[in-house]
N, C-alpha and C. Protein backbone atom coordinates (compact mmCIF):
# COMPACT_ATOMS: atom_id res chain seq x y z
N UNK A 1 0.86 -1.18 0.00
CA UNK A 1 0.00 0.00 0.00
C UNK A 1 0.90 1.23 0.00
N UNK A 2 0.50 2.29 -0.84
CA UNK A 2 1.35 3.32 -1.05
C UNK A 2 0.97 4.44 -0.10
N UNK A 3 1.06 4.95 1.15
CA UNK A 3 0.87 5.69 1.99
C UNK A 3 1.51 6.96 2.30
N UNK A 4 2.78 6.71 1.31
CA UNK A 4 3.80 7.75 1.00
C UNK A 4 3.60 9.19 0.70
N UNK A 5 2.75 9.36 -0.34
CA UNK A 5 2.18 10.66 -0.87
C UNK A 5 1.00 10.82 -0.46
N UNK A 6 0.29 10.27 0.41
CA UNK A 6 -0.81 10.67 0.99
C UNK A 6 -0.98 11.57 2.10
N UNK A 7 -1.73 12.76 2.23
CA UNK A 7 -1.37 13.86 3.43
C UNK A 7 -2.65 13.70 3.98
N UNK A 8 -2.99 14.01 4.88
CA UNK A 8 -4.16 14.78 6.05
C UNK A 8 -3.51 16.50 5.89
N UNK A 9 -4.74 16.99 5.76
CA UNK A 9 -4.54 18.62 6.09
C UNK A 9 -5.64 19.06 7.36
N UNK A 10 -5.00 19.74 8.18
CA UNK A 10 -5.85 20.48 8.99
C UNK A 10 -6.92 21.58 8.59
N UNK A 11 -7.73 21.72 8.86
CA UNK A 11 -9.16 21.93 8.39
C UNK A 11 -9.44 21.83 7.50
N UNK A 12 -9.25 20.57 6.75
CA UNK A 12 -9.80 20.46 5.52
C UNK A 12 -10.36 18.60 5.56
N UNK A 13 -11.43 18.18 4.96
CA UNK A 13 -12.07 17.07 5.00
C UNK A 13 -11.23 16.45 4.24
N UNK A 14 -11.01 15.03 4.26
CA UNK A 14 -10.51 14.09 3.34
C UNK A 14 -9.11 14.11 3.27
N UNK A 15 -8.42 13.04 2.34
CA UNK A 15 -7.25 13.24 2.59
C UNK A 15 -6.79 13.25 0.79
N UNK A 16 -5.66 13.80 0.64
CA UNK A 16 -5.04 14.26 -0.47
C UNK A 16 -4.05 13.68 -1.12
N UNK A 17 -3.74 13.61 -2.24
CA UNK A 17 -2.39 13.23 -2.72
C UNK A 17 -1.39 14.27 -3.17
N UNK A 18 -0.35 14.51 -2.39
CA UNK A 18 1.33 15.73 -2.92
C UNK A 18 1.19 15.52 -3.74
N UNK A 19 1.34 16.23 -4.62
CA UNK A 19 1.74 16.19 -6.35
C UNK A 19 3.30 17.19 -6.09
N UNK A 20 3.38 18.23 -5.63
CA UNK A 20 4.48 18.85 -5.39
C UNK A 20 4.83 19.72 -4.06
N UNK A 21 5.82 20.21 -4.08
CA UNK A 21 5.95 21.28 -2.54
C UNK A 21 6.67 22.67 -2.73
N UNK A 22 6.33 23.16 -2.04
CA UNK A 22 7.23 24.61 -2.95
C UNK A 22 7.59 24.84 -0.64
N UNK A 23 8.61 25.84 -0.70
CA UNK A 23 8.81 26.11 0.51
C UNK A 23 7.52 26.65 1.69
N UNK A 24 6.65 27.46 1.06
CA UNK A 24 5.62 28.01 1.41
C UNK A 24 4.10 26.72 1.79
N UNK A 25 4.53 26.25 1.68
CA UNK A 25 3.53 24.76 0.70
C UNK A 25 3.59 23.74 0.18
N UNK A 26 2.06 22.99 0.26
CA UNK A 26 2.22 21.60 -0.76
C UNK A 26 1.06 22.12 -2.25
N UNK A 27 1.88 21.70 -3.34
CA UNK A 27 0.63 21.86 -3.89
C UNK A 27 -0.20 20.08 -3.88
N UNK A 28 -1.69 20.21 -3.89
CA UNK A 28 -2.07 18.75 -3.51
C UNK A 28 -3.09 18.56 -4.59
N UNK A 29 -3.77 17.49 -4.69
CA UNK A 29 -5.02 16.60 -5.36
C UNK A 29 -6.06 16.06 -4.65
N UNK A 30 -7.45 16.18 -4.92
CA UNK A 30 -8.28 15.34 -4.22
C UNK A 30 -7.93 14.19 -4.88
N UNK A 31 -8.54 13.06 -3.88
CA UNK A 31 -8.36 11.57 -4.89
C UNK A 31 -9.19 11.18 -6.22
N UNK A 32 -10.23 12.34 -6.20
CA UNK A 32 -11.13 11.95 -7.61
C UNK A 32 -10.28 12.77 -8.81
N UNK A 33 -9.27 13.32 -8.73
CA UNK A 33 -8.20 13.76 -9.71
C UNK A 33 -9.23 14.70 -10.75
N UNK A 34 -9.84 15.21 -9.43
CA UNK A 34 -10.81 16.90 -10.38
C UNK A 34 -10.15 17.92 -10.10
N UNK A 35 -9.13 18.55 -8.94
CA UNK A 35 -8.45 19.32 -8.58
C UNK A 35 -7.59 19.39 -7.94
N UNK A 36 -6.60 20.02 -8.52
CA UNK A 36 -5.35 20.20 -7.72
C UNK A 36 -5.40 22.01 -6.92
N UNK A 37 -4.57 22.31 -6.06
CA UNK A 37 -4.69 23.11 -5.37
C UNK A 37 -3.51 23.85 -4.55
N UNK A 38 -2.73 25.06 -4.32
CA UNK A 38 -1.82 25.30 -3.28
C UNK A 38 -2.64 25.59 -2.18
N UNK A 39 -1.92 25.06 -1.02
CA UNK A 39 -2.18 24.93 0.32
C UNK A 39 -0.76 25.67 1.12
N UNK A 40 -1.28 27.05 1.55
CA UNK A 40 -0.25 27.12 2.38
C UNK A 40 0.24 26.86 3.61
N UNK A 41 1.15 26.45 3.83
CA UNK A 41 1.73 26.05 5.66
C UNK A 41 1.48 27.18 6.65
N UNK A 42 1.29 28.13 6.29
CA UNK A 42 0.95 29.14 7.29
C UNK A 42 -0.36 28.94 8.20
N UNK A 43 -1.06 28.34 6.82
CA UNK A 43 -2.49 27.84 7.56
C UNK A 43 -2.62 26.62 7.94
N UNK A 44 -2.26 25.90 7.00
CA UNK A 44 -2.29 24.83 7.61
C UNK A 44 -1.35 23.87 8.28
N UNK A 45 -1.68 22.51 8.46
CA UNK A 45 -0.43 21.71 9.09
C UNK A 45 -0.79 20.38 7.82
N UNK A 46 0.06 19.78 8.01
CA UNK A 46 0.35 18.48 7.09
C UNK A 46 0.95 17.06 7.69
N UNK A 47 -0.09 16.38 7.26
CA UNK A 47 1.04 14.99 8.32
C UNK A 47 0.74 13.74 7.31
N UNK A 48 1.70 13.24 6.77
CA UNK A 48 1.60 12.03 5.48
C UNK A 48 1.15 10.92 6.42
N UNK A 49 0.07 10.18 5.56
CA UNK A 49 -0.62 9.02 6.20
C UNK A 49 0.31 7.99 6.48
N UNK A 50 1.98 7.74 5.88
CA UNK A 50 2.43 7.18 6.51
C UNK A 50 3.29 7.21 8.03
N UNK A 51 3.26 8.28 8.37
CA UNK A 51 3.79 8.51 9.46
C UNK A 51 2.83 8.37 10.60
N UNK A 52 1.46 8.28 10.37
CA UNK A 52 0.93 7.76 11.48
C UNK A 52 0.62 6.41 12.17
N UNK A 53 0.69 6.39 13.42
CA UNK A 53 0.29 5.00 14.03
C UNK A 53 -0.66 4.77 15.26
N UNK A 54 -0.87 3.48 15.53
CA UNK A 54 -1.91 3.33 16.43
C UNK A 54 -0.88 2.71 17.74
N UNK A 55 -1.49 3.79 19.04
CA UNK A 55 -0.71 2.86 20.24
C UNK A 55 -0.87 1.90 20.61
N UNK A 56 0.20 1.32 20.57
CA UNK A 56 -0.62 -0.39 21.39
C UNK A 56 0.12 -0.52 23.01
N UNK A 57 -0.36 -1.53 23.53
CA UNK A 57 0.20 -1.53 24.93
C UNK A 57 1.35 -1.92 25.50
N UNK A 58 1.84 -2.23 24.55
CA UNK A 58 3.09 -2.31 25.01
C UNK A 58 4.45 -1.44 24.57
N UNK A 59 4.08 -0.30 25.05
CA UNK A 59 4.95 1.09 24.36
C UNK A 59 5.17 1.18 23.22
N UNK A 60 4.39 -0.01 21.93
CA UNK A 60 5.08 0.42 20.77
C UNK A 60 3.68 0.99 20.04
N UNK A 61 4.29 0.97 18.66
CA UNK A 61 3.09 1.45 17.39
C UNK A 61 2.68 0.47 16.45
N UNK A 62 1.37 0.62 15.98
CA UNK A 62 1.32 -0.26 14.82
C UNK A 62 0.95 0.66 13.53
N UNK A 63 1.50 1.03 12.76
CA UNK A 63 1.67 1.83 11.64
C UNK A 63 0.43 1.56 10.80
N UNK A 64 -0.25 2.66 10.51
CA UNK A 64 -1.59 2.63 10.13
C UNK A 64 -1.80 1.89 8.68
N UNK A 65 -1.08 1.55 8.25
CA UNK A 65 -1.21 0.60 7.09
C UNK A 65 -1.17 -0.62 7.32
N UNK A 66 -0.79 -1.05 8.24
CA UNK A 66 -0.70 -2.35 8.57
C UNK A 66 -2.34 -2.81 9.23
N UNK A 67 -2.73 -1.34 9.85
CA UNK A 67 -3.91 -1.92 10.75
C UNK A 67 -5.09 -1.23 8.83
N UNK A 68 -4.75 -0.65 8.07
CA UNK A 68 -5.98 -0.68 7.32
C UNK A 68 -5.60 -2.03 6.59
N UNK A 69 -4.42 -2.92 6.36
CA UNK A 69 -4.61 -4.50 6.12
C UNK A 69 -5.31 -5.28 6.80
N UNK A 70 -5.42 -5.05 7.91
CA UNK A 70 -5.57 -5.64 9.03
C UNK A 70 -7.78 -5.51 8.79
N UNK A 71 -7.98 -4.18 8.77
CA UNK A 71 -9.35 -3.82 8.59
C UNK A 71 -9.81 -4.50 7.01
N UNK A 72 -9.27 -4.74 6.16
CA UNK A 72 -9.83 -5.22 4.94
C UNK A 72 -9.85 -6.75 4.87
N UNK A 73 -8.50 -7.11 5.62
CA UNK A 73 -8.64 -8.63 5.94
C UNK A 73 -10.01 -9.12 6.81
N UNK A 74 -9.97 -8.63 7.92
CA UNK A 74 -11.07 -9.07 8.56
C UNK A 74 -12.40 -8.99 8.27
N UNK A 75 -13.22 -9.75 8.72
CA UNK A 75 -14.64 -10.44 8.09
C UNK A 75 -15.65 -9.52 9.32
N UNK A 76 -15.12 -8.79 10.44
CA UNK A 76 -15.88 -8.32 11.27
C UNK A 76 -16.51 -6.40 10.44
N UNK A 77 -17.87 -6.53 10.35
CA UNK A 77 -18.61 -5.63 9.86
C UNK A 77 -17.68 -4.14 10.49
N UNK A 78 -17.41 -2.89 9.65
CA UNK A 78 -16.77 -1.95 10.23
C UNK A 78 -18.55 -0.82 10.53
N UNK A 79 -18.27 -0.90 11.61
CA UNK A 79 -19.43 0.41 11.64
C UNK A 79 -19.37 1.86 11.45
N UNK A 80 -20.46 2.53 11.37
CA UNK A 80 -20.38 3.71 10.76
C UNK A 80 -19.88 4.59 11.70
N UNK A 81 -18.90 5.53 11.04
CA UNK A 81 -18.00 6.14 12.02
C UNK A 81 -19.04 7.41 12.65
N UNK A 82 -20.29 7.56 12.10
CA UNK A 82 -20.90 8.78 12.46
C UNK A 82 -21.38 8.73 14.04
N UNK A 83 -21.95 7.67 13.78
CA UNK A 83 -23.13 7.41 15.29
C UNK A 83 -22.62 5.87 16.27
N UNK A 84 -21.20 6.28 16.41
CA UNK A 84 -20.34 5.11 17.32
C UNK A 84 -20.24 5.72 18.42
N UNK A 85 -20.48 4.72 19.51
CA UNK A 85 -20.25 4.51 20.59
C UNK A 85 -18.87 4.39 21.37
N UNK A 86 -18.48 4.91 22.07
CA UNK A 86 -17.19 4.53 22.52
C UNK A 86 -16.82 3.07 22.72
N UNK A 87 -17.81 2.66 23.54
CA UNK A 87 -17.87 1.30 23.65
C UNK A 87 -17.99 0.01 22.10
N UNK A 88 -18.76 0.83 21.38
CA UNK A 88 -18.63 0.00 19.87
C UNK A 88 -17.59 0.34 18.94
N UNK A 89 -16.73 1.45 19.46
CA UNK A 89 -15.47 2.05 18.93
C UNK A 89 -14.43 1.06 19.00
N UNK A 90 -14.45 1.09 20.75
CA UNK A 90 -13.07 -0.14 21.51
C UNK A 90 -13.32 -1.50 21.26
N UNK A 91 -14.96 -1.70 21.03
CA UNK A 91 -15.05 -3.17 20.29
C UNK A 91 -14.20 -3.46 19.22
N UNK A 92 -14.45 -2.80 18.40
CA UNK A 92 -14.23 -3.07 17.07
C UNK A 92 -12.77 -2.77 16.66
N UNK A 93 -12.33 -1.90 16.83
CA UNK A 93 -10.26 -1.83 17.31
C UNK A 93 -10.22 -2.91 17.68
N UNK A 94 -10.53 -3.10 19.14
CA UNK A 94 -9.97 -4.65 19.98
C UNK A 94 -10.02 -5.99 18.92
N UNK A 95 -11.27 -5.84 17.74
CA UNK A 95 -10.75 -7.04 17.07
C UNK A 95 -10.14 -7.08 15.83
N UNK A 96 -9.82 -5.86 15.81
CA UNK A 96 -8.70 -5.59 14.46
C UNK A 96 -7.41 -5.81 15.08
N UNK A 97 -7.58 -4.70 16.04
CA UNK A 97 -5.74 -5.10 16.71
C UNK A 97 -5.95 -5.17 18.58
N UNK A 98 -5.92 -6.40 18.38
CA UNK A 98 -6.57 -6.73 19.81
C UNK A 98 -5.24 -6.09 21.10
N UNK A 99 -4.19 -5.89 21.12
CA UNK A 99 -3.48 -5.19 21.96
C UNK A 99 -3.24 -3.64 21.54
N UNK A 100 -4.58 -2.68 21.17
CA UNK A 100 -4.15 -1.16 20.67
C UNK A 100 -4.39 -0.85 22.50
N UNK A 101 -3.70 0.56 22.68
CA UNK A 101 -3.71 0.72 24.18
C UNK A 101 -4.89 1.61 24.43
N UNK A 102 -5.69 1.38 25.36
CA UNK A 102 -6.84 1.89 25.06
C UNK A 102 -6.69 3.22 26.25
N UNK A 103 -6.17 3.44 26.69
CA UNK A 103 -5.57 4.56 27.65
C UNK A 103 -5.20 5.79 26.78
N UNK A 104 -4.69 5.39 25.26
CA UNK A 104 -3.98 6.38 24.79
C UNK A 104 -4.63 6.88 23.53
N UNK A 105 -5.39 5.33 22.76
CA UNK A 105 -6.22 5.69 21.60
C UNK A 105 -7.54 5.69 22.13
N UNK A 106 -8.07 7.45 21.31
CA UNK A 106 -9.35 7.51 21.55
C UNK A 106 -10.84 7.86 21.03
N UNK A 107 -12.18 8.03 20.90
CA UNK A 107 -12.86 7.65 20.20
C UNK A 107 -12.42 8.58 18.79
N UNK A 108 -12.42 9.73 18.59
CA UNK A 108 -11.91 10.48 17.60
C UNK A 108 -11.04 9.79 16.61
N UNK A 109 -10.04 9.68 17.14
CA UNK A 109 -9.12 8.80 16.78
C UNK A 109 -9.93 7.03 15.96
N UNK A 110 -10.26 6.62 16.58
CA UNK A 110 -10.83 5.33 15.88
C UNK A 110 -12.35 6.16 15.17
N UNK A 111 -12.75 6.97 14.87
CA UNK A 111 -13.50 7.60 13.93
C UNK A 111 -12.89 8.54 12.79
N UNK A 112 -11.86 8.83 12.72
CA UNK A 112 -11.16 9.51 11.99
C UNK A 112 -10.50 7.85 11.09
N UNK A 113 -9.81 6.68 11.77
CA UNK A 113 -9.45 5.51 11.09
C UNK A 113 -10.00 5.35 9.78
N UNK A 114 -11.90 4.99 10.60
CA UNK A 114 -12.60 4.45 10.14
C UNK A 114 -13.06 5.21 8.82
N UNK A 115 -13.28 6.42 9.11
CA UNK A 115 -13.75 7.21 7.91
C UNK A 115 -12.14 7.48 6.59
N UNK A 116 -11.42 7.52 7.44
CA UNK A 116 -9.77 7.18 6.29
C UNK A 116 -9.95 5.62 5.81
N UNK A 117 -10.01 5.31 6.08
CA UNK A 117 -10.55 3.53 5.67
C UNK A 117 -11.72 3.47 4.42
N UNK A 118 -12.65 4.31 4.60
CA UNK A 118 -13.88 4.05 3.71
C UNK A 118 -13.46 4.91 2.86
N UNK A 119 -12.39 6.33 2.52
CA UNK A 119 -12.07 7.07 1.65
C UNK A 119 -11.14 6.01 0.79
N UNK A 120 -10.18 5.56 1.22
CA UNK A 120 -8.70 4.64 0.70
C UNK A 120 -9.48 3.73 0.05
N UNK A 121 -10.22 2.79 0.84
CA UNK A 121 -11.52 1.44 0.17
C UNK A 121 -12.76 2.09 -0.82
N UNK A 122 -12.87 3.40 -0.81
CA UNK A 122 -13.43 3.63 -2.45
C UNK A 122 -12.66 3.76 -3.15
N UNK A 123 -11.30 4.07 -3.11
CA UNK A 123 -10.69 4.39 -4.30
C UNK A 123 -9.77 3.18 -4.42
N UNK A 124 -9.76 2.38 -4.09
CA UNK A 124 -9.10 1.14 -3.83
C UNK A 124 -7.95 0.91 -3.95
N UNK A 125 -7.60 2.38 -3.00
CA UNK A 125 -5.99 1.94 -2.17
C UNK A 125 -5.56 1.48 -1.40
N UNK A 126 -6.04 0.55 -0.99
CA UNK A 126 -5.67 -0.70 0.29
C UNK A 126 -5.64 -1.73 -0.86
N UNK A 127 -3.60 -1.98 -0.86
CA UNK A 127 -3.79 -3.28 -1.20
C UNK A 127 -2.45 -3.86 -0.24
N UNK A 128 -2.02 -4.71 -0.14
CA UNK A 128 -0.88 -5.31 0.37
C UNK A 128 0.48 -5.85 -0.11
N UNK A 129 1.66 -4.89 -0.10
CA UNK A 129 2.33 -5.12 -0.88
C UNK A 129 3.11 -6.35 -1.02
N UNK A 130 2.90 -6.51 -2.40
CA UNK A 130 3.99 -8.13 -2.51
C UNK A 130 5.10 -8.53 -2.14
N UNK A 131 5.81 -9.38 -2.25
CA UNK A 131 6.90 -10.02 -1.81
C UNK A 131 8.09 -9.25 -2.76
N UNK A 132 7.73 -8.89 -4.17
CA UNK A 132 8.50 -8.25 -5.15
C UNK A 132 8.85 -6.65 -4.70
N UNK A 133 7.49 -5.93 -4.23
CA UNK A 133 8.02 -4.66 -3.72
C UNK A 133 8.83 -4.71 -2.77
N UNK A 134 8.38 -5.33 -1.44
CA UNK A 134 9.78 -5.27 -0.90
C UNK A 134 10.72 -5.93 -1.11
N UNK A 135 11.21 -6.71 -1.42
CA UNK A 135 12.44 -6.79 -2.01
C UNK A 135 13.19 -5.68 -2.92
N UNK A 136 12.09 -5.09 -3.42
CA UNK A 136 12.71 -3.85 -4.06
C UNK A 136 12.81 -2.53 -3.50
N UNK A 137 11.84 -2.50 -2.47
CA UNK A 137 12.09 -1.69 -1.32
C UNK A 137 13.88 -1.58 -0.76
N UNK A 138 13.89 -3.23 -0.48
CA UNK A 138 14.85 -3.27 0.62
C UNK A 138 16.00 -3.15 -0.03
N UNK A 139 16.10 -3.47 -1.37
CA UNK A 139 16.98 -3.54 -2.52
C UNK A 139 18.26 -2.10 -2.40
N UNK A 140 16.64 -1.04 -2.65
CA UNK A 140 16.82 0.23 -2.78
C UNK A 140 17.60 0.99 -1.55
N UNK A 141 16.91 0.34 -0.62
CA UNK A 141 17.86 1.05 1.10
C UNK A 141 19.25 0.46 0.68
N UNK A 142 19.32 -0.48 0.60
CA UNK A 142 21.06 -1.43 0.81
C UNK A 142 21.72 -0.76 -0.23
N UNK A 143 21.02 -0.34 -1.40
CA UNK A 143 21.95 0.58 -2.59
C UNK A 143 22.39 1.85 -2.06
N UNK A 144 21.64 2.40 -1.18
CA UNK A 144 21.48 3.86 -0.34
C UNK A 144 22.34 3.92 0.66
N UNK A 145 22.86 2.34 1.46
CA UNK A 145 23.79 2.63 2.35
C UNK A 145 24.89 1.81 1.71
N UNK A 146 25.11 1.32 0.55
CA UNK A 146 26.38 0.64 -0.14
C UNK A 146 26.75 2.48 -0.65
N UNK A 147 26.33 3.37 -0.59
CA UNK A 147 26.37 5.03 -1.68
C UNK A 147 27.59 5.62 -0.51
């Protein structure tokens, strides 16, 4: 799954794809590739969907791509992020990633997932990368520290 060029912007709905950056800015794309747009940093903030993760309990992270594999694999119904319950929130985490720390992740948080989940799963960017990408992934680092 390519999570790389994908941003969250602060006050703005949905999430975007970088197309470029200028110092001031990103310029970005909605995912229906009707508009592109400059966004300046003054206003806003920017955080690439791969850099985020979910806490789990035992001081570490589980990197949000792994848990939207994790959400497409599983056979358990995702509910609607509008009218969730806290309690049907921590259900439903607990059986995606049954050790997330529930002290630290909270309902927002597993409603913000869920609704990034149903944006990525219409456009059907959740897939799981093969055995070939990484290898070519890892290919690429070992060329980077053989440099």
């Amino acid at each position: 799954m390519v999570l790389k060029d994908l941003v969250v912007i602060s006050n703005m709905p949905g999430i975007y794809k970088m197309i470029g950056s200028r110092k001031n800015g990103l310029i970005v794309e909605d995912l229906k590739k009707t508009k592109r747009k400059f966004i300046p940093s003054r206003t806003h903030q920017f955080t690439p969907l791969e850099s985020i993760s979910i806490y789990l309990q035992n001081n570490d992270t589980a990197p949000l791509g792994d848990v939207f594999i994790n959400m497409k694999k599983s056979e358990v119904e995702i509910p609607s992020h509008n009218k969730m319950s806290k309690e049907e929130a921590f259900e439903y985490l607990g059986q995606i990633l049954p050790n997330f720390d529930r002290y630290q992740v909270h309902l927002g948080d597993i409603k913000k997932l869920i609704k990034w989940y149903g944006i990525l799963e219409e456009h059907d960017l959740i897939q799981e990368e093969t055995e070939e990408e990484n290898e070519a992934e890892d290919s690429i680092i070992d060329k980077e520290i053989d440099d």
